[in-house]
N, C-alpha and C. Protein backbone atom coordinates (compact mmCIF):
# COMPACT_ATOMS: atom_id res chain seq x y z
N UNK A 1 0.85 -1.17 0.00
CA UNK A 1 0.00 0.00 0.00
C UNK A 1 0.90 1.24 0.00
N UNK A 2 0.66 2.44 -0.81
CA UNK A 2 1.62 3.33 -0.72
C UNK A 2 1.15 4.09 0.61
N UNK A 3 1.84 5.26 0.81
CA UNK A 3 2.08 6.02 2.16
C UNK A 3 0.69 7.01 1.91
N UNK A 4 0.25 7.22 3.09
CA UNK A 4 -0.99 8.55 2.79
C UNK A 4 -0.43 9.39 2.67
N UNK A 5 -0.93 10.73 2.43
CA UNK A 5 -0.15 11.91 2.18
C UNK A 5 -0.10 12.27 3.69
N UNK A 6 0.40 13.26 3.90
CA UNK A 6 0.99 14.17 4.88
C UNK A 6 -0.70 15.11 5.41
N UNK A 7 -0.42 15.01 6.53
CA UNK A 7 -1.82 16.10 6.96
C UNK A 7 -2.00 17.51 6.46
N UNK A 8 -1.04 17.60 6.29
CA UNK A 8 -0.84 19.09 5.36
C UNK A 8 -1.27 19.28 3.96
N UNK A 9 -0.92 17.92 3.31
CA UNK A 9 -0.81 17.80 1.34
C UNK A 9 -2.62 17.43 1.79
N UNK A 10 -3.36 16.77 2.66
CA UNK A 10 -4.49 16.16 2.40
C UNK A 10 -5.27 17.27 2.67
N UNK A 11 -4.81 18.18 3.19
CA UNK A 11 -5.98 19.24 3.68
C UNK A 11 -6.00 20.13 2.22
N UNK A 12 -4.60 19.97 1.69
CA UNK A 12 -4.32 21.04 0.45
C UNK A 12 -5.25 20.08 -0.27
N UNK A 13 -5.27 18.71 -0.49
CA UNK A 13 -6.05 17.89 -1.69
C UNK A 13 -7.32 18.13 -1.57
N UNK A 14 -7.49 17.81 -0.06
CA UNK A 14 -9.19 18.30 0.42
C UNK A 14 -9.80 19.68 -0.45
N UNK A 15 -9.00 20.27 -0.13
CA UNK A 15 -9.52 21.98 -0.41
C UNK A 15 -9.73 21.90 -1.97
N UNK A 16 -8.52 21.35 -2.78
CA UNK A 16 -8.69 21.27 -4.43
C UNK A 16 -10.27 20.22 -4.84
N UNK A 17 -10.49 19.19 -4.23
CA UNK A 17 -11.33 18.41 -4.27
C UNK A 17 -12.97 19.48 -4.02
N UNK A 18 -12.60 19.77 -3.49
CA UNK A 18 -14.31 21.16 -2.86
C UNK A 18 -13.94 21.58 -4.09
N UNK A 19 -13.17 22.99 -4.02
CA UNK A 19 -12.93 23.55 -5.37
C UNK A 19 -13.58 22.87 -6.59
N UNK A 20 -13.02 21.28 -7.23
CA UNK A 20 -13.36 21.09 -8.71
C UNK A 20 -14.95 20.35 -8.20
N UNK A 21 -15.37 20.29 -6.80
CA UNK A 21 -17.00 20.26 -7.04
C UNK A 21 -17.88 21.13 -7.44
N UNK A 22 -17.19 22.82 -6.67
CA UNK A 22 -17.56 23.99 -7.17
C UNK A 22 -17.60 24.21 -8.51
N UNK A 23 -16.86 24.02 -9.03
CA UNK A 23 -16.59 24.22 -10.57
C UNK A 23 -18.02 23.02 -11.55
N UNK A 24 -18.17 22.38 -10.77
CA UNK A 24 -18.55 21.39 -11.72
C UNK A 24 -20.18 21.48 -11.48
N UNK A 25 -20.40 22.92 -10.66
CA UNK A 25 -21.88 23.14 -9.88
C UNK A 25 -22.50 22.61 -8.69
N UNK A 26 -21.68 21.70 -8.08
CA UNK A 26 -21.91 21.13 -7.14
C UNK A 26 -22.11 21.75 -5.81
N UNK A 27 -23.32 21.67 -5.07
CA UNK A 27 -23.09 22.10 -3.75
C UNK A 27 -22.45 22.03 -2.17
N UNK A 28 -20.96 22.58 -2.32
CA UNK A 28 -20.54 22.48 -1.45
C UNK A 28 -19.06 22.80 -1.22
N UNK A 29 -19.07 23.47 -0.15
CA UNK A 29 -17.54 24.29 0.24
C UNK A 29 -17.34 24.33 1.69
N UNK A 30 -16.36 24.93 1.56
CA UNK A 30 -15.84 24.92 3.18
C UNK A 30 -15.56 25.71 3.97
N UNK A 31 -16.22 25.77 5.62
CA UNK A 31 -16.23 27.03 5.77
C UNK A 31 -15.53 26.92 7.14
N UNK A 32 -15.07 28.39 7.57
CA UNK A 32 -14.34 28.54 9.10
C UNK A 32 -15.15 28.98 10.07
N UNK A 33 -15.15 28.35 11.35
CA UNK A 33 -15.53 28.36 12.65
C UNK A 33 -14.19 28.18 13.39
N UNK A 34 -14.12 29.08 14.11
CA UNK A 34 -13.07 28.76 15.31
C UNK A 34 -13.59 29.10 16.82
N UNK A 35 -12.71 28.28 17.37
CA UNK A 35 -12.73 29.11 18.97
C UNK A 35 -14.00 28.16 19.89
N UNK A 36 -15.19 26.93 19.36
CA UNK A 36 -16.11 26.56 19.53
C UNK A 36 -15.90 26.17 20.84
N UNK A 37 -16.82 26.31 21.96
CA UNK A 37 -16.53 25.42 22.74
C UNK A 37 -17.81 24.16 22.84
N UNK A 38 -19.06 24.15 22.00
CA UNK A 38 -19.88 23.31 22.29
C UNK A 38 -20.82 23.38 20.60
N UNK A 39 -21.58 22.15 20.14
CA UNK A 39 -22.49 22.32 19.20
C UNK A 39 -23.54 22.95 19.06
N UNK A 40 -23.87 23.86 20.28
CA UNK A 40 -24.19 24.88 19.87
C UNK A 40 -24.05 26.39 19.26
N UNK A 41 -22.86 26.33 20.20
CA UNK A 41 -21.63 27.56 20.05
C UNK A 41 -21.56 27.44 18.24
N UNK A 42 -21.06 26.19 18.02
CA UNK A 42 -20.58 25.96 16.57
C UNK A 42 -22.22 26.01 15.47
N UNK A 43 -23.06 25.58 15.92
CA UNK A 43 -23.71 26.10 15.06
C UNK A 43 -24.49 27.59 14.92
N UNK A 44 -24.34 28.15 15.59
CA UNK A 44 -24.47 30.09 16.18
C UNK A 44 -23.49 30.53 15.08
N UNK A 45 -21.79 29.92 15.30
CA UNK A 45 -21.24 30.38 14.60
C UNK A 45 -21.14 30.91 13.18
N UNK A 46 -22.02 29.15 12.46
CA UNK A 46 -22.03 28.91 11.22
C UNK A 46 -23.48 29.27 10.63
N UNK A 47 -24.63 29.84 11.63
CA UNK A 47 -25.34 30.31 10.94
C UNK A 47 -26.35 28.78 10.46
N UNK A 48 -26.45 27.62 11.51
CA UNK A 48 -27.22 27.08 11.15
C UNK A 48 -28.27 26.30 12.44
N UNK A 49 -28.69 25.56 12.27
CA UNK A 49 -29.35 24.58 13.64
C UNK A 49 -28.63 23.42 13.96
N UNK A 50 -28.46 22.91 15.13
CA UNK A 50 -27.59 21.82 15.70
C UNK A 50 -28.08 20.89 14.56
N UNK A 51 -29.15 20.63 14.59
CA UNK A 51 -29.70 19.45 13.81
C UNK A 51 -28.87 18.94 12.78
N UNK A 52 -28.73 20.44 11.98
CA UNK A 52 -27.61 20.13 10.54
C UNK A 52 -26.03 19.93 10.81
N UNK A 53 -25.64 19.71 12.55
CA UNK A 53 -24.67 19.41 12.15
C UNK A 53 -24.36 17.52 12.43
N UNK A 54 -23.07 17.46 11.91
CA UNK A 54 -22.93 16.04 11.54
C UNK A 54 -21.77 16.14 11.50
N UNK A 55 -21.79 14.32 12.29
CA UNK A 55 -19.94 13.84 12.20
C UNK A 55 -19.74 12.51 11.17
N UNK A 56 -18.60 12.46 10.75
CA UNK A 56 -18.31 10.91 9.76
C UNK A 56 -17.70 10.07 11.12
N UNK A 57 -18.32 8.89 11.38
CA UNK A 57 -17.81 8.15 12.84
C UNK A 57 -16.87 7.00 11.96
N UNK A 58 -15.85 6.57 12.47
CA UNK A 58 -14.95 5.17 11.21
C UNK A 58 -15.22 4.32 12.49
N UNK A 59 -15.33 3.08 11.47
CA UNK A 59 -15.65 2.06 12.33
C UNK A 59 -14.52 1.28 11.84
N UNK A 60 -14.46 -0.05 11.83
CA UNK A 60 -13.61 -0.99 11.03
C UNK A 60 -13.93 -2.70 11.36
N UNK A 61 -13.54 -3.45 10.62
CA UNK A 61 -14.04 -4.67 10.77
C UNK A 61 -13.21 -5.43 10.38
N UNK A 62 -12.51 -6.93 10.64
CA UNK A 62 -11.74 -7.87 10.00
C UNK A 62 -12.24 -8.61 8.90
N UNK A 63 -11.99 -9.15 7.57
CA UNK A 63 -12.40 -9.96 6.54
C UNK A 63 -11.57 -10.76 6.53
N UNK A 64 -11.73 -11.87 5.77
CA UNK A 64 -10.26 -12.41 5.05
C UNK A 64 -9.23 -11.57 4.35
N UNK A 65 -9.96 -10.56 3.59
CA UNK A 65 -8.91 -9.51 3.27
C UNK A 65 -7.96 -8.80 3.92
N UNK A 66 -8.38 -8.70 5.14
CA UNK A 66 -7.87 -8.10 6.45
C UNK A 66 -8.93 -6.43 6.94
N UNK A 67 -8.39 -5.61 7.35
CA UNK A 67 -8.77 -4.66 8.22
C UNK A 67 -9.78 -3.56 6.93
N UNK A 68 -11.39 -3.58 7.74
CA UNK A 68 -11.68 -2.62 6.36
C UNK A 68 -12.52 -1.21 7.28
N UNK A 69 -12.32 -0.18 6.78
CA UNK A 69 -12.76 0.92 7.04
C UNK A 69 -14.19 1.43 7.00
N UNK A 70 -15.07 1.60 7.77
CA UNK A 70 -16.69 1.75 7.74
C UNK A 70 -16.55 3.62 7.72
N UNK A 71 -16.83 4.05 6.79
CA UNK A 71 -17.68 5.59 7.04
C UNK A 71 -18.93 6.03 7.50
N UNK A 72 -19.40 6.41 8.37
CA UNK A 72 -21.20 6.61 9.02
C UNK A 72 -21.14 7.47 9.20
N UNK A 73 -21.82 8.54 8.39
CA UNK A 73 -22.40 9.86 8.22
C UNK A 73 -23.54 9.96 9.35
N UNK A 74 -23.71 10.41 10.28
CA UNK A 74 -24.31 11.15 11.38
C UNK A 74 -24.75 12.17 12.27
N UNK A 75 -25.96 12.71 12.40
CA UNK A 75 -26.40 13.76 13.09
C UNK A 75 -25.73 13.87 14.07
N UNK A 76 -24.77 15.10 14.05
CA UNK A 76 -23.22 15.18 15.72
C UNK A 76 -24.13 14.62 16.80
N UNK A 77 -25.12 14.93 17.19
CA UNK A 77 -25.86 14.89 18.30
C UNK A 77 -26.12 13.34 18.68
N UNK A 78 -26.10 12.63 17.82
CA UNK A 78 -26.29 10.99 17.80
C UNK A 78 -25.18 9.97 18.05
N UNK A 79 -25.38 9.01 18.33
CA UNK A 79 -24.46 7.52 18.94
C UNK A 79 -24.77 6.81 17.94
N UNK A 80 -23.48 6.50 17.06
CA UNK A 80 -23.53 5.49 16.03
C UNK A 80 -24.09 3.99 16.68
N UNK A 81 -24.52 3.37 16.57
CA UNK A 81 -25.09 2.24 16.87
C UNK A 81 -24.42 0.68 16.01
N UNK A 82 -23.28 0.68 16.25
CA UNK A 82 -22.59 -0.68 15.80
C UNK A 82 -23.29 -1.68 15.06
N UNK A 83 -23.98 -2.48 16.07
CA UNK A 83 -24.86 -3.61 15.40
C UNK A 83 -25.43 -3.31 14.67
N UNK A 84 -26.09 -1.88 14.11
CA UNK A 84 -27.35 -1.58 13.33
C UNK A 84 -26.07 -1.54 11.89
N UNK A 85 -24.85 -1.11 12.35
CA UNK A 85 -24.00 -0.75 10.85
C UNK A 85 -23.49 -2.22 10.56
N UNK A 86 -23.00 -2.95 11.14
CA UNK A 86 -22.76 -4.68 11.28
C UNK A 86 -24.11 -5.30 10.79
N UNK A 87 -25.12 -4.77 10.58
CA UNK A 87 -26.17 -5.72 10.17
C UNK A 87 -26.69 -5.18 8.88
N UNK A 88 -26.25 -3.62 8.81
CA UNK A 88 -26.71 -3.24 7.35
C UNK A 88 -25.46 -3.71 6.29
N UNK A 89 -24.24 -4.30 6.93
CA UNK A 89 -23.01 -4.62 6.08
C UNK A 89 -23.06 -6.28 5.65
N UNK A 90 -23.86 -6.69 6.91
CA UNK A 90 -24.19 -8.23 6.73
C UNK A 90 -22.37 -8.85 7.45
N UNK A 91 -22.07 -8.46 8.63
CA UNK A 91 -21.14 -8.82 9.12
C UNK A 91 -21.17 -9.29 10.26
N UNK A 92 -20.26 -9.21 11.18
CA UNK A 92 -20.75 -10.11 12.56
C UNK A 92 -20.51 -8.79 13.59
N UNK A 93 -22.07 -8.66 13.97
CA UNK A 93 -21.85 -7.28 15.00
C UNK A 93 -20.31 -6.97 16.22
N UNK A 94 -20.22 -8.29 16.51
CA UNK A 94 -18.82 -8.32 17.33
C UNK A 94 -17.77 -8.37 17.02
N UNK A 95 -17.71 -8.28 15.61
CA UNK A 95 -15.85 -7.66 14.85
C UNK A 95 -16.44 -6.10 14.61
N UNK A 96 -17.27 -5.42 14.66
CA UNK A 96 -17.26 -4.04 13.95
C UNK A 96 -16.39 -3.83 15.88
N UNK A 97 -15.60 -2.13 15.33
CA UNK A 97 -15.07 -1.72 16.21
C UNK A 97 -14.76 -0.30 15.61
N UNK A 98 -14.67 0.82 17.12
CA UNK A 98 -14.35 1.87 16.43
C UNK A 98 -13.15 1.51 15.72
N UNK A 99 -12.42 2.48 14.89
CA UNK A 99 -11.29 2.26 14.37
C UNK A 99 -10.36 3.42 14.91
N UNK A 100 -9.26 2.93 15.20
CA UNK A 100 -8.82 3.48 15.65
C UNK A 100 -7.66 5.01 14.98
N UNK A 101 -6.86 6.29 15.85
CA UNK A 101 -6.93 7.10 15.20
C UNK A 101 -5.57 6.98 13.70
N UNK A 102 -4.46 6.07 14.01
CA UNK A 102 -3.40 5.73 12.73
C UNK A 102 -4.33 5.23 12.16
N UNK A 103 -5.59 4.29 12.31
CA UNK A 103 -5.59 3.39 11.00
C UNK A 103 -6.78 4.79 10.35
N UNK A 104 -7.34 5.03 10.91
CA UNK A 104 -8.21 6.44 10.32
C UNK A 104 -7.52 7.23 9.37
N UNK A 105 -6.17 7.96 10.21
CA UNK A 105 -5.46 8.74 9.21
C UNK A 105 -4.58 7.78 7.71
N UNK A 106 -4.45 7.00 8.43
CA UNK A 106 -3.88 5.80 7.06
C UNK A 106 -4.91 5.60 6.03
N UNK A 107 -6.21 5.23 6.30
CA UNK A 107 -7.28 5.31 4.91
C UNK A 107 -7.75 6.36 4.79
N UNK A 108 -7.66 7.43 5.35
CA UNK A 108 -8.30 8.46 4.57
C UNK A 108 -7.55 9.77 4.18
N UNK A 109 -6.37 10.10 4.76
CA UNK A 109 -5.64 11.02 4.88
C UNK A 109 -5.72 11.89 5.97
N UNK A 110 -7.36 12.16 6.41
CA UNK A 110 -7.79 12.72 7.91
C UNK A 110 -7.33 12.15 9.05
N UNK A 111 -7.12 13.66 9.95
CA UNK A 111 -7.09 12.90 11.08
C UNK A 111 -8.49 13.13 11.76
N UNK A 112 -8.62 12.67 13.12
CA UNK A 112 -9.95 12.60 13.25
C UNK A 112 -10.22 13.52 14.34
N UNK A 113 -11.79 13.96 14.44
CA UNK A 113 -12.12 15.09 14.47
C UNK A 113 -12.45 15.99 13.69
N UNK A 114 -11.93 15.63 12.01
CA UNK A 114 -12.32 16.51 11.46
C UNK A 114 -12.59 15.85 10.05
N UNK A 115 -12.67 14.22 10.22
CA UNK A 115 -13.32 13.21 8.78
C UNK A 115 -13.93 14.35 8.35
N UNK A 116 -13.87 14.51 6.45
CA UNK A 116 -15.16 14.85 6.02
C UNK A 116 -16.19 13.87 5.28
N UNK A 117 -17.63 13.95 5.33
CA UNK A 117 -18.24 12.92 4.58
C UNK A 117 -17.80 12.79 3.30
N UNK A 118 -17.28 13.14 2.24
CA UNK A 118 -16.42 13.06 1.81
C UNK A 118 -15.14 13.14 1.31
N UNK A 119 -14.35 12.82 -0.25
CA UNK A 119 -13.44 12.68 -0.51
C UNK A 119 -12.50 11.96 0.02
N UNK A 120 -12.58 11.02 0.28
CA UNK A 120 -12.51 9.54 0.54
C UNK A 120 -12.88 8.15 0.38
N UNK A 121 -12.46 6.57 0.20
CA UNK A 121 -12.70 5.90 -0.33
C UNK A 121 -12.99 4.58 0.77
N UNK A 122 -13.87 4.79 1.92
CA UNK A 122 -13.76 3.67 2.72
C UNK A 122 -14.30 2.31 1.91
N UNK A 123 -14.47 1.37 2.96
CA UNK A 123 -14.78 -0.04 2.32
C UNK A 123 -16.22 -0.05 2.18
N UNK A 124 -16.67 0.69 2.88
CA UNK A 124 -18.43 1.10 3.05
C UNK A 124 -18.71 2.55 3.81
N UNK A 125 -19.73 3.25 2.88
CA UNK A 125 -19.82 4.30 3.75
C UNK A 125 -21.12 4.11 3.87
N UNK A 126 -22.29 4.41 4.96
CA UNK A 126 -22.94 4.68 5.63
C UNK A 126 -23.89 6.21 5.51
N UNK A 127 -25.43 6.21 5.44
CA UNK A 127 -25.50 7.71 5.74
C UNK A 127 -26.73 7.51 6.42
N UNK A 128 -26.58 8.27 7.95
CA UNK A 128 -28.24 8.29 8.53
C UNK A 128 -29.33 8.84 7.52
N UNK A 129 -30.17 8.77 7.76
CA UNK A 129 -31.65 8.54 6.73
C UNK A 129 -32.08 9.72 7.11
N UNK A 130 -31.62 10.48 8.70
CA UNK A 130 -32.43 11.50 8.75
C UNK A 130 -31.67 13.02 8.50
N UNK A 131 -30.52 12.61 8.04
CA UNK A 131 -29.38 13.64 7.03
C UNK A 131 -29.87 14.30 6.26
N UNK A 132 -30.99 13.04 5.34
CA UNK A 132 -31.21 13.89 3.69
C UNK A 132 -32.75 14.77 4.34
N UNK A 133 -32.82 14.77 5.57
CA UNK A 133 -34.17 16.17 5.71
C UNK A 133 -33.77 16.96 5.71
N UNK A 134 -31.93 17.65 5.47
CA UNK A 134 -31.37 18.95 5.72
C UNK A 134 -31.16 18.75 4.31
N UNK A 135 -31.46 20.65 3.69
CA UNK A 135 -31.15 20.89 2.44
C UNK A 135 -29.41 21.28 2.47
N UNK A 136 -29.31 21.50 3.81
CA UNK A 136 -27.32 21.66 4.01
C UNK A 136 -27.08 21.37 5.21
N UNK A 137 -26.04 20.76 5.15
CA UNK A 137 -25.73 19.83 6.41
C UNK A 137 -23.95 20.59 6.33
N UNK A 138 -23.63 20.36 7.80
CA UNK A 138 -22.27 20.98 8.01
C UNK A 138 -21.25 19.95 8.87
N UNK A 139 -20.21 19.41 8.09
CA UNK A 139 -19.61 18.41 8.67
C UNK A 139 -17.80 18.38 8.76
N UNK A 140 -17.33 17.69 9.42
CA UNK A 140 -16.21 17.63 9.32
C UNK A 140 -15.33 18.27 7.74
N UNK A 141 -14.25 19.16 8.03
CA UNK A 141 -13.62 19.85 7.09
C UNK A 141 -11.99 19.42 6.67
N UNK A 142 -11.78 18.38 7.17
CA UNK A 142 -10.34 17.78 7.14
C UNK A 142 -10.01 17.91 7.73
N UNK A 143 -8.28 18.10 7.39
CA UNK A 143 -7.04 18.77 8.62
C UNK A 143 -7.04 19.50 9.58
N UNK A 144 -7.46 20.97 9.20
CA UNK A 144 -7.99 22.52 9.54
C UNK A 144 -9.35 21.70 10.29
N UNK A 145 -9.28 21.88 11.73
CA UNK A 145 -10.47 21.10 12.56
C UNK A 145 -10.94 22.60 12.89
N UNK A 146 -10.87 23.48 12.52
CA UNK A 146 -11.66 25.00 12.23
C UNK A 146 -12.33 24.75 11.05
N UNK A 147 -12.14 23.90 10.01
CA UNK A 147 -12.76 24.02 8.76
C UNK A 147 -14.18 23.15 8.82
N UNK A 148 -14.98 23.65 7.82
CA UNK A 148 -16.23 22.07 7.95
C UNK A 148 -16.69 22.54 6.60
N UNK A 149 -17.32 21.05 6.18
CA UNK A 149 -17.69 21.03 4.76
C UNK A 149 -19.33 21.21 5.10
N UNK A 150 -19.32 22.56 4.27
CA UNK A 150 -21.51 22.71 4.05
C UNK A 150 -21.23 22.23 2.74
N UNK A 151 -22.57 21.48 2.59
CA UNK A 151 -23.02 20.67 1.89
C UNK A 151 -24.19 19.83 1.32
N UNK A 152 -24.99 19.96 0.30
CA UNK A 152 -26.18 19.36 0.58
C UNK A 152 -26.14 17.64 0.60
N UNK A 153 -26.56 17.64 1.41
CA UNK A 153 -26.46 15.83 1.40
C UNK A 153 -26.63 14.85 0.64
N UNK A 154 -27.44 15.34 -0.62
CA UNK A 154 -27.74 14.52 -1.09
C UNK A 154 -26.90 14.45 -2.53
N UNK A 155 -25.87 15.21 -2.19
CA UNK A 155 -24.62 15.04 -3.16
C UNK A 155 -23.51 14.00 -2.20
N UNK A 156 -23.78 13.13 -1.10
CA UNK A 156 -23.10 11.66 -0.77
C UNK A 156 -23.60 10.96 -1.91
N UNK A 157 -25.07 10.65 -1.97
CA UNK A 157 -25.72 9.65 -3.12
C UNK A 157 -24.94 10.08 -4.28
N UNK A 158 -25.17 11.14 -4.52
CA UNK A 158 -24.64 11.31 -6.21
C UNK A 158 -22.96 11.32 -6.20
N UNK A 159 -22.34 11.41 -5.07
CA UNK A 159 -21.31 11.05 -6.31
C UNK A 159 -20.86 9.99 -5.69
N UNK A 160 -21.61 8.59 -4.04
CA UNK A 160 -21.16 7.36 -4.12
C UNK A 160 -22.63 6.59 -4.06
N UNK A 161 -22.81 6.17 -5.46
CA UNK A 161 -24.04 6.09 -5.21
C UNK A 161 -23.84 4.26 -4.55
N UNK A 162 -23.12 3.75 -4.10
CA UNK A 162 -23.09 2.62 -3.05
C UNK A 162 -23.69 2.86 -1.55
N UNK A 163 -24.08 3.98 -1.55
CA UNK A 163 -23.71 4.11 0.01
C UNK A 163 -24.97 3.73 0.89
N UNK A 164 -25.05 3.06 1.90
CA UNK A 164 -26.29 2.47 2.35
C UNK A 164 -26.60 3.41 3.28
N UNK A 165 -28.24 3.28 3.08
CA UNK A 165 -29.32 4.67 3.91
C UNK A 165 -29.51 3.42 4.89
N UNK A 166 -30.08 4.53 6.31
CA UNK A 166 -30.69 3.46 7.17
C UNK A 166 -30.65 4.18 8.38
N UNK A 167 -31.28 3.75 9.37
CA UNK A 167 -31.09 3.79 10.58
C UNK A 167 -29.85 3.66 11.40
N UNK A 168 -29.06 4.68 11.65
CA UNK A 168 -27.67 3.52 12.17
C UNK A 168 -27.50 4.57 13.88
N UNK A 169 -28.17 4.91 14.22
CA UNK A 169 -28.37 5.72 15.58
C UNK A 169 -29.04 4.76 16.35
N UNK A 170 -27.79 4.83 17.59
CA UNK A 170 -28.37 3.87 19.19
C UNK A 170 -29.71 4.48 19.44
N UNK A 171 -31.03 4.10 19.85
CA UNK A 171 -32.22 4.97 20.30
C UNK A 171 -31.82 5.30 21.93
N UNK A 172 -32.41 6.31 22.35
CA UNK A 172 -32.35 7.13 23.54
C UNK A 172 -32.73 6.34 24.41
């Protein structure tokens, strides 16, 4: 496997990657918040409702292939729910595991804290079902953990259109 890039070159790739979506009409760029101390703070900042914001959670799982990377797009406010992503993958709920933060930055170039739902290639990505009720959703921005990608959601489908909808939130 070659080397990931550098946290620096991925945030620069990140940023070119927004850019040629812009170009191509696509909705979505990246914007600065600093200084946050809570999800509310951060969404005051950005000018939106907690609701719209959202984290990418990595999970990971063993195959015969060896170690594979889960992406789950999620309302920040929510608890990824393991078994529900282990059963929409058709795997054995007791190998899914978070993943941890080298093997995170190794498949995606991110470090974590600041996954974005995209521009990246996990083994499966994931998107809560109740994502696509926001016409813009605001999520992890790469490197720059000041940065976050707005975005309408329903440009995950269009440009992976693999990605499984569902329920994947622990209930309260």
């Amino acid at each position: 496997m070659s080397e990931s890039p550098s946290e620096e070159t991925a945030a620069e790739l990140f940023d070119c990657y927004i850019q040629d979506l812009q170009s191509a009409g696509k909705k979505a760029e990246l914007v600065q918040a600093s200084g946050v101390t809570s999800l509310e703070d951060l969404a005051q900042k950005l000018g939106c409702d907690v609701a719209q914001l959202h984290k990418t959670v990595c999970l990971n799982y063993k195959d015969e292939q060896g170690r594979k990377l889960v992406a789950v797009v999620v309302p920040a406010t929510g608890r990824v729910d393991m078994a529900k992503v282990a059963n929409a993958l058709g795997v054995n709920p007791k190998g899914m595991k978070s993943a941890q933060p080298d093997f995170i930055t190794e498949q995606t170039g991110f470090v974590p804290g600041g996954i974005p739902p995209i521009g990246f290639d996990p083994s499966a990505r994931l998107l809560d079902s109740r994502t696509l009720a926001h016409e813009t959703i605001f999520a992890g921005g790469g490197n720059n953990l000041n940065s976050y990608t707005k975005m309408d959601p329903k440009l995950l489908i269009e440009l992976y259109p693999d990605t499984i909808q569902g329920n994947f939130l622990q209930e309260s």
